[in-house]
N, C-alpha and C. Protein backbone atom coordinates (compact mmCIF):
# COMPACT_ATOMS: atom_id res chain seq x y z
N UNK A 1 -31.25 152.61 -56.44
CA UNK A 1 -30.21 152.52 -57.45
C UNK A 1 -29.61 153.89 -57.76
N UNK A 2 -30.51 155.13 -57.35
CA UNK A 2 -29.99 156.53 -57.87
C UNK A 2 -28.52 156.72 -57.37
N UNK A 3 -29.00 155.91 -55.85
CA UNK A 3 -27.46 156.88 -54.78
C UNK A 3 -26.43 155.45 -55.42
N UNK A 4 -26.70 154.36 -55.86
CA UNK A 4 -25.18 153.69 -56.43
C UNK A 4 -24.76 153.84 -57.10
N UNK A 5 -25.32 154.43 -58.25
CA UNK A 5 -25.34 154.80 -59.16
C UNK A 5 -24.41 156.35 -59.20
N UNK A 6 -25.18 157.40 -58.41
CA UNK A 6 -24.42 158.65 -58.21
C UNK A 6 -22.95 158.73 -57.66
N UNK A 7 -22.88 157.12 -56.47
CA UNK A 7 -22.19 156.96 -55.59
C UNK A 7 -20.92 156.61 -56.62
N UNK A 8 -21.02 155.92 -57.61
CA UNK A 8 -20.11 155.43 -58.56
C UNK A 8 -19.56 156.58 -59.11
N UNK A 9 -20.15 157.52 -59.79
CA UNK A 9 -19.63 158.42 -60.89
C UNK A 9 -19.68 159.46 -59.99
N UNK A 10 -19.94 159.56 -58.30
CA UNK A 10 -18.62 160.68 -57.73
C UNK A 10 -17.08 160.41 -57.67
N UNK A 11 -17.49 158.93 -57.10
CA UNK A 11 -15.81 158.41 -56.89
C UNK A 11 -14.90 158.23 -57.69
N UNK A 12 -15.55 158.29 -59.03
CA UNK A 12 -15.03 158.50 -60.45
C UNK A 12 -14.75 159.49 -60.74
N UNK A 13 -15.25 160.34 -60.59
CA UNK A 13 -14.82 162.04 -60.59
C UNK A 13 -13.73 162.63 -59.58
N UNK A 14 -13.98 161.96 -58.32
CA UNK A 14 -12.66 162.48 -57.39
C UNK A 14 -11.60 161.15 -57.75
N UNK A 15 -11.70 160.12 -58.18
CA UNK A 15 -10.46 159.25 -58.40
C UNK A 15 -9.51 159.89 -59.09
N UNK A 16 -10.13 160.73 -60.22
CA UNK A 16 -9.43 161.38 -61.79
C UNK A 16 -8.46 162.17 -61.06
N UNK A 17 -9.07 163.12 -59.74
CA UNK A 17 -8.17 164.03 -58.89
C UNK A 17 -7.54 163.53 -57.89
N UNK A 18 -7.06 162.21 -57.88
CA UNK A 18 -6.40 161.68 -56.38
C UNK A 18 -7.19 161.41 -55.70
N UNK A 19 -8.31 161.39 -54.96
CA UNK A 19 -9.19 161.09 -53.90
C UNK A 19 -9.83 159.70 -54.10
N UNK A 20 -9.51 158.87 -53.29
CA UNK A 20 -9.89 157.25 -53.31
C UNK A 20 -11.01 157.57 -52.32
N UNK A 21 -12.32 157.06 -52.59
CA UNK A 21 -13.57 156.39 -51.89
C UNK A 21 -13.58 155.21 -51.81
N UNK A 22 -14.03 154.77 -50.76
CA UNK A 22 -14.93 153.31 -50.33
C UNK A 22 -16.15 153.60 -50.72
N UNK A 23 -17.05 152.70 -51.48
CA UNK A 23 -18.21 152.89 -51.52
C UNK A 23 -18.76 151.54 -50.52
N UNK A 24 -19.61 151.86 -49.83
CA UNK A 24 -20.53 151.23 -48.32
C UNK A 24 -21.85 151.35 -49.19
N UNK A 25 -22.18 150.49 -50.33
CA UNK A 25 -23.93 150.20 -50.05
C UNK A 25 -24.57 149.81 -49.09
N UNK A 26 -25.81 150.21 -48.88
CA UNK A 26 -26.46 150.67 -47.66
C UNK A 26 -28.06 150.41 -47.93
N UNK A 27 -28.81 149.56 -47.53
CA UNK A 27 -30.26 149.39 -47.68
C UNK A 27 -30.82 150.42 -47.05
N UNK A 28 -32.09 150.56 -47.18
CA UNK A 28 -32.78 152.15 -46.61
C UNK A 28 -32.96 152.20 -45.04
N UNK A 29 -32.77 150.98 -44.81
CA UNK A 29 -33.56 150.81 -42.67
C UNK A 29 -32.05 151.00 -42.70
N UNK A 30 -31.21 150.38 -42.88
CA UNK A 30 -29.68 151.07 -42.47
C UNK A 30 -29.34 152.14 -42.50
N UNK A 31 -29.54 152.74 -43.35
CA UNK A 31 -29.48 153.97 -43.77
C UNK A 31 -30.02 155.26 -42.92
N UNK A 32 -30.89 154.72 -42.66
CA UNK A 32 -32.21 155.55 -41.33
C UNK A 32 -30.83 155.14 -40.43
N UNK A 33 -30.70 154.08 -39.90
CA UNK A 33 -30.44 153.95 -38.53
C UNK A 33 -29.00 154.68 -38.51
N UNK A 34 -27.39 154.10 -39.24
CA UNK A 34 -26.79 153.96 -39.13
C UNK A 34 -26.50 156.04 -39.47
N UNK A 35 -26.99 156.56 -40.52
CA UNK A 35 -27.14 158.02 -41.28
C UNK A 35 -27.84 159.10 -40.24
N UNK A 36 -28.87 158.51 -40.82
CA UNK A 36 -30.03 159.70 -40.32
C UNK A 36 -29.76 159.51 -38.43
N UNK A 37 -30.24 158.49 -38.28
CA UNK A 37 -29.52 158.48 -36.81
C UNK A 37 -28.98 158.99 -35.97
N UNK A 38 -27.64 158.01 -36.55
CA UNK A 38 -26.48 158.16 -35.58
C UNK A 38 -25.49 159.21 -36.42
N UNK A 39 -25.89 159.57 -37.76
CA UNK A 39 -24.89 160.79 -38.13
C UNK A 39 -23.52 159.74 -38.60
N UNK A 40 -23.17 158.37 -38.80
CA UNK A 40 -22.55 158.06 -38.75
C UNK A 40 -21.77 157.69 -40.26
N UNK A 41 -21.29 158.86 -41.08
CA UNK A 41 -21.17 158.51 -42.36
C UNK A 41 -19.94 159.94 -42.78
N UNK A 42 -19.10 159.86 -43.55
CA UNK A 42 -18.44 160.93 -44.34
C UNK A 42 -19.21 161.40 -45.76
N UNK A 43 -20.04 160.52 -46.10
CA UNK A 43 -20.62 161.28 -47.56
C UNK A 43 -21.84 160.28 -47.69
N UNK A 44 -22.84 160.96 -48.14
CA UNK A 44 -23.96 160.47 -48.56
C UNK A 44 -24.78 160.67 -49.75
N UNK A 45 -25.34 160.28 -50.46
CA UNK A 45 -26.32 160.16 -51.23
C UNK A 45 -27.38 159.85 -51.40
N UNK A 46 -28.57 160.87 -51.03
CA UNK A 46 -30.35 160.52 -50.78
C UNK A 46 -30.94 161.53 -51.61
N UNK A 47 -32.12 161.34 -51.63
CA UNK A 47 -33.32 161.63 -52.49
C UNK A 47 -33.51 162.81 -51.14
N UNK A 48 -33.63 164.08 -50.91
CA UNK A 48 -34.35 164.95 -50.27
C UNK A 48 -35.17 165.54 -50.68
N UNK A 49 -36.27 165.56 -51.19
CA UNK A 49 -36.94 166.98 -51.93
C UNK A 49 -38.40 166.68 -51.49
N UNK A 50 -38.43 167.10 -50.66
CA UNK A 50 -39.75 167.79 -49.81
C UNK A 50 -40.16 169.05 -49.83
N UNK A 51 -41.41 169.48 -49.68
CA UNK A 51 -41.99 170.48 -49.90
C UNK A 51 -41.83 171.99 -48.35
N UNK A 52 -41.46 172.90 -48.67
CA UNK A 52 -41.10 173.35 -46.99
C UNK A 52 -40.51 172.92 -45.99
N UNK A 53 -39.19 172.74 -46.78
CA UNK A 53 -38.70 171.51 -45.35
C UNK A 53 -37.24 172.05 -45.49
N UNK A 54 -37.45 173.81 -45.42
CA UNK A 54 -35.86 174.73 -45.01
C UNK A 54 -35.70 174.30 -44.06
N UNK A 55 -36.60 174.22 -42.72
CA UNK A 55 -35.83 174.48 -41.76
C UNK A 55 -35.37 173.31 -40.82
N UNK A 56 -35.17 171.74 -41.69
CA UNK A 56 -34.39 170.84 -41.30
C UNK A 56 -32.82 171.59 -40.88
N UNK A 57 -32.55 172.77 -41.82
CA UNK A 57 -31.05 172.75 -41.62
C UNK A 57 -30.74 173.32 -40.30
N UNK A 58 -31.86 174.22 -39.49
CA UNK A 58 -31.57 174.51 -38.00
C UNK A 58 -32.11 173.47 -37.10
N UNK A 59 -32.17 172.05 -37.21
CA UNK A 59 -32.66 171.45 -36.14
C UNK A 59 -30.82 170.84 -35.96
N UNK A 60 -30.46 171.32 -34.41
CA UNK A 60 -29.46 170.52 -34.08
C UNK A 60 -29.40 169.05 -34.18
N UNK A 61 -30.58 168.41 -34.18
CA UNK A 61 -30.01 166.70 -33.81
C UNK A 61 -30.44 166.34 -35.50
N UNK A 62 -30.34 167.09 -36.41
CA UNK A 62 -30.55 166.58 -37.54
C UNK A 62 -29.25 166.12 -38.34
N UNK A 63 -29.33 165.09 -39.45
CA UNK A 63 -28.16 164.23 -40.04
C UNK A 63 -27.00 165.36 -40.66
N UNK A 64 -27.54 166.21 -40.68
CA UNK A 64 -26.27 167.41 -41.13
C UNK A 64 -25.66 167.77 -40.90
N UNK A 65 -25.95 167.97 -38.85
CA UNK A 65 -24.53 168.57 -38.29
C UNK A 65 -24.60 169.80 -38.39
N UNK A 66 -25.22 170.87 -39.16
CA UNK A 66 -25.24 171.67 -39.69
C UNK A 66 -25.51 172.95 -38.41
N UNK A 67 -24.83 174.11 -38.68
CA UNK A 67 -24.67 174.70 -37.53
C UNK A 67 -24.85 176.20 -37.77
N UNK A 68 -25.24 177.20 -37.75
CA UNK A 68 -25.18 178.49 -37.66
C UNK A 68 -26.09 179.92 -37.18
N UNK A 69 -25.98 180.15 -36.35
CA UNK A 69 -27.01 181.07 -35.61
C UNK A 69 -27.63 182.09 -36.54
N UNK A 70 -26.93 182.79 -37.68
CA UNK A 70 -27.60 183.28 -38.58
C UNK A 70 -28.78 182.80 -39.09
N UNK A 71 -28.90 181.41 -39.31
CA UNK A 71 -29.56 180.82 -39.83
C UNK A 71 -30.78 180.36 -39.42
N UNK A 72 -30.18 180.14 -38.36
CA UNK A 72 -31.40 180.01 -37.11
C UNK A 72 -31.94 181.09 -36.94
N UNK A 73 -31.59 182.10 -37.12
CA UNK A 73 -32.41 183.64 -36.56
C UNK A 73 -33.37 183.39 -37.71
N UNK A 74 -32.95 183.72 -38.69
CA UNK A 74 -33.69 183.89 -40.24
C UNK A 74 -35.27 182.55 -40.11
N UNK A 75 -34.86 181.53 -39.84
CA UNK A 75 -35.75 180.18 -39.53
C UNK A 75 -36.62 180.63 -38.45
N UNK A 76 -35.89 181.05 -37.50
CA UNK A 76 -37.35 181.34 -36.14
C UNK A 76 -38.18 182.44 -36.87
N UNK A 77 -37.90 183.73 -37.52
CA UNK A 77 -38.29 184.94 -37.47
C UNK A 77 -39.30 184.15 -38.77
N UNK A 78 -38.74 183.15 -39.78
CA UNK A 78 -39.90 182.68 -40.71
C UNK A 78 -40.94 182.02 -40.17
N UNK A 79 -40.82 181.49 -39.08
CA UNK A 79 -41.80 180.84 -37.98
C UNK A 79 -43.03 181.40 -37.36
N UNK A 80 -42.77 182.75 -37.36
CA UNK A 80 -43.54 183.53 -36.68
C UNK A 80 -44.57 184.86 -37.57
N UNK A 81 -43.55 184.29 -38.62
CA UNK A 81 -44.22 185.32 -40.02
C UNK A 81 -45.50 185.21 -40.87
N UNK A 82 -46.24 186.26 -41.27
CA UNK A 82 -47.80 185.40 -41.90
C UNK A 82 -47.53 186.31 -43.17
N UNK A 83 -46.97 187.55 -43.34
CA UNK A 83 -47.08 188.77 -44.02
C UNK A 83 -45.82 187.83 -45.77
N UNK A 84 -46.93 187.54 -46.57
CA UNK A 84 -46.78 186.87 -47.67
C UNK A 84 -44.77 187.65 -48.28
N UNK A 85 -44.78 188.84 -48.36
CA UNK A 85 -43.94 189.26 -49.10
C UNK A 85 -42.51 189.29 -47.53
N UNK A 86 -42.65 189.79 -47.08
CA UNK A 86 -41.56 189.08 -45.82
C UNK A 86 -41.40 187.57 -45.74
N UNK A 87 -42.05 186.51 -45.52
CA UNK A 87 -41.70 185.21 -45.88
C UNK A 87 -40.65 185.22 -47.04
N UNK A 88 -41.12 185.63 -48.20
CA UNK A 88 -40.21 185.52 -49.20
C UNK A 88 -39.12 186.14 -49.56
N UNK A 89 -38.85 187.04 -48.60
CA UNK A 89 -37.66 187.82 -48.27
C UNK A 89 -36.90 186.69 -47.27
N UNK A 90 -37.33 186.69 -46.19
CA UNK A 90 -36.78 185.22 -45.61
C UNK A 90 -36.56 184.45 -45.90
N UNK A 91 -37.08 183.31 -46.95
CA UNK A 91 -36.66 182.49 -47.35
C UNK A 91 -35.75 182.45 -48.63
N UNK A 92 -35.58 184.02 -48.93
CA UNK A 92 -34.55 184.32 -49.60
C UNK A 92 -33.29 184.30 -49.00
N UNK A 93 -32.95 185.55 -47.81
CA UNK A 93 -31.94 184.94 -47.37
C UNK A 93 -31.45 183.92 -46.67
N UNK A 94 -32.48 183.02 -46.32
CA UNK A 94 -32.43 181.56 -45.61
C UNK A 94 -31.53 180.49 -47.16
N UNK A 95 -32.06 180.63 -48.36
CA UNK A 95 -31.59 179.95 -49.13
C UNK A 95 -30.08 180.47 -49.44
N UNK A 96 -29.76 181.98 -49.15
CA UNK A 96 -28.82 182.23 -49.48
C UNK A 96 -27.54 182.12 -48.72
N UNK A 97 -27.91 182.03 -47.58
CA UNK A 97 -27.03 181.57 -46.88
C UNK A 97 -26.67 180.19 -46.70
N UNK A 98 -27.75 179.12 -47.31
CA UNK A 98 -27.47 177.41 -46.95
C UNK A 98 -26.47 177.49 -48.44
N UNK A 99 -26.50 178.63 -49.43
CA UNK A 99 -25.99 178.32 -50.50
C UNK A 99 -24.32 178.82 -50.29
N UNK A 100 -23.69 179.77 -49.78
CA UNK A 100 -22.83 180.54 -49.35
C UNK A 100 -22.41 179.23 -48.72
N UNK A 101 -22.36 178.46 -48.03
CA UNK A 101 -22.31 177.73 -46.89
C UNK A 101 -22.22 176.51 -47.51
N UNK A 102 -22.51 176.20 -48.48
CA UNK A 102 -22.45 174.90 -49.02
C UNK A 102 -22.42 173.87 -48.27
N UNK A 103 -23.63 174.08 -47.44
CA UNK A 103 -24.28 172.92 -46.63
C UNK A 103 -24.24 171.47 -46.88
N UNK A 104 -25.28 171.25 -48.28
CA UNK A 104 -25.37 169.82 -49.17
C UNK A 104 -24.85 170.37 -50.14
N UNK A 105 -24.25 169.26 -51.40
CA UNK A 105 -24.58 169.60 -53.03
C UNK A 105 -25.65 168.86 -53.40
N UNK A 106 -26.58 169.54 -54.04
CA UNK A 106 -27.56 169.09 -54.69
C UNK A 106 -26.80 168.43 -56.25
N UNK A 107 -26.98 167.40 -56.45
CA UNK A 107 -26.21 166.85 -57.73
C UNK A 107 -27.11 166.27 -59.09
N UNK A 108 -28.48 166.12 -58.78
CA UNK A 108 -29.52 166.19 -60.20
C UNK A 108 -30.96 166.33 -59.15
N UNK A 109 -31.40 165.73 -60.10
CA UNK A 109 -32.71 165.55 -59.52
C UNK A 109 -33.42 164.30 -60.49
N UNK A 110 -33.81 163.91 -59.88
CA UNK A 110 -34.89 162.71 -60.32
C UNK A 110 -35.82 163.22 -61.17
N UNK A 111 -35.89 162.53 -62.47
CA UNK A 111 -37.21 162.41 -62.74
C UNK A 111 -38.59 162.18 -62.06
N UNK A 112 -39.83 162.94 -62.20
CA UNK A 112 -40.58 162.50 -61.79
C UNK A 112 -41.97 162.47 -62.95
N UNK A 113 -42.25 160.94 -63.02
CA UNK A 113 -43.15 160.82 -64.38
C UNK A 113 -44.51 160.50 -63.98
N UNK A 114 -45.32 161.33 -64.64
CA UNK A 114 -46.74 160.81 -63.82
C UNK A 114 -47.98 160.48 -64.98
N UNK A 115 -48.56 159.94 -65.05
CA UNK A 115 -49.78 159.43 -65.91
C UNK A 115 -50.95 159.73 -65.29
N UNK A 116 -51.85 160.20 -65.99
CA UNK A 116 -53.01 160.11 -65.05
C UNK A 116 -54.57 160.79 -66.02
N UNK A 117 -55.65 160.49 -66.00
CA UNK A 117 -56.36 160.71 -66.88
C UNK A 117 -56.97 161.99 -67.02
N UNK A 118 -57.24 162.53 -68.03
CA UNK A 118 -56.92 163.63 -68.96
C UNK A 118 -58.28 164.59 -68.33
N UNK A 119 -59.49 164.00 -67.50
CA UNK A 119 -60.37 164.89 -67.06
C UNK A 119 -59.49 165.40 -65.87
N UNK A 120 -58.38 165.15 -65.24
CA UNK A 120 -57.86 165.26 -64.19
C UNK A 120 -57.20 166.39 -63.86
N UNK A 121 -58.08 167.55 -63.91
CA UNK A 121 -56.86 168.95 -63.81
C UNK A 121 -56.45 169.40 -63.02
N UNK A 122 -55.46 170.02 -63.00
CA UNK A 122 -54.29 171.07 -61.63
C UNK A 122 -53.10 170.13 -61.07
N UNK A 123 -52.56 169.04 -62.08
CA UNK A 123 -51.72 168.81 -61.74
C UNK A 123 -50.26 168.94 -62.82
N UNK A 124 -49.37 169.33 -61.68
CA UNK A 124 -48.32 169.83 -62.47
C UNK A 124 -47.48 168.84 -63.38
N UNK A 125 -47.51 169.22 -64.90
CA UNK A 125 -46.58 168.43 -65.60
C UNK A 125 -45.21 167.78 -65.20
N UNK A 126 -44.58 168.80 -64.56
CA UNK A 126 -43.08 168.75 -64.54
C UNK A 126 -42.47 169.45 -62.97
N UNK A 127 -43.26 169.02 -62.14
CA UNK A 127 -43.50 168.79 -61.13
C UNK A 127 -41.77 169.07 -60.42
N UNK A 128 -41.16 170.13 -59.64
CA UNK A 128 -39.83 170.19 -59.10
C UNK A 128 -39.53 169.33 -58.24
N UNK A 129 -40.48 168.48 -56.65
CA UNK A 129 -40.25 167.81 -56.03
C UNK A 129 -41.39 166.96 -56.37
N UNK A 130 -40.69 165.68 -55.35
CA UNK A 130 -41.66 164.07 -55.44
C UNK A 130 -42.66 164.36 -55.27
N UNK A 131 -43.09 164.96 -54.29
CA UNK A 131 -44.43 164.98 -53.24
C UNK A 131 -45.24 165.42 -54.38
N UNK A 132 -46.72 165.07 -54.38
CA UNK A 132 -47.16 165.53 -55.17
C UNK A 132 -48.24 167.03 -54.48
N UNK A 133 -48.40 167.71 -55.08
CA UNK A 133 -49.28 168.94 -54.37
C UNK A 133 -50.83 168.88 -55.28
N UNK A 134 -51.75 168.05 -54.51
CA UNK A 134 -53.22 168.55 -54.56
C UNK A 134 -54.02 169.45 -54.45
N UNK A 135 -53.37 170.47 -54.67
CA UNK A 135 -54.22 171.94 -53.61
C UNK A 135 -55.02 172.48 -54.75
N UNK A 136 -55.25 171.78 -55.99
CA UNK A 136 -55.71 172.90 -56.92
C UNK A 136 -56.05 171.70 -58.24
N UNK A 137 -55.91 170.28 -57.66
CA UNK A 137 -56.68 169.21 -58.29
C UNK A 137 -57.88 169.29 -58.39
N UNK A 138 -58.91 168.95 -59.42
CA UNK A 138 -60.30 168.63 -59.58
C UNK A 138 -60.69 167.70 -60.57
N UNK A 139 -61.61 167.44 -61.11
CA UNK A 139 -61.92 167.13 -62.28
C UNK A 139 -62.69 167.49 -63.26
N UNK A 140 -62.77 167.55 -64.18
CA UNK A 140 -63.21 168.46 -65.39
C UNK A 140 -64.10 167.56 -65.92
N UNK A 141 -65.73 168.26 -66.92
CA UNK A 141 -66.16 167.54 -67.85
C UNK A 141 -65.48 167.55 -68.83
């Protein structure tokens, strides 16, 4: 419901400026096939937020299309990197350039609400992506 929802109140936003959309709802196996696929779409709306997952934007056969050898340099050289404070120099200018470039727009983010019982520690309240990260879960008396 997020992307019909989003899908509505873009086309509402570019209608105000002249720009007419079709909106194409789309079930998720379509979506895989017809999107992720075959690339076969002018605008989309999905949930992305995975954990380490820059360097979708240098895989050529990925749904983006997305193209630039800079970028790719920056992605291999993070590939090969272990030295903590260089990574994060890299993935500095790796972000800065998908941002320059206005690759995707990121347009909210989902809530993500979690319950869970109170001996249960190291997990993050307010959590930035879906996935959840266990690395530092335990349980407490």
């Amino acid at each position: 419901t997020y992307a019909r929802l989003g899908g509505e109140i873009i086309a509402s936003q570019l209608r105000d400026v002249g720009i007419d959309l079709e909106i194409i709802p789309v079930e998720w196996a379509q979506w895989l096939d017809q999107v992720f696929t075959k690339k076969d779409y002018d605008l989309t709306i999905v949930s992305h937020t995975e954990p380490n997952d820059i360097d979708i934007y240098s895989r050529k056969d990925y749904y983006f299309n997305y193209d630039n050898p800079a970028f790719d340099k920056v992605i291999a050289d993070l590939g090969v990197t272990s030295d903590e404070a260089k990574r994060k120099e890299l993935l500095g200018q790796a972000q800065k350039i998908l941002a320059d470039d206005a690759v995707v727009g990121f347009l909210y983010e989902l809530p993500k609400i979690g319950v869970w019982d109170a001996n249960l520690q190291g997990l993050w309240e307010n959590a930035p992506i879906q996935a959840n990260d266990l690395t530092k879960v335990k349980w407490s008396e």
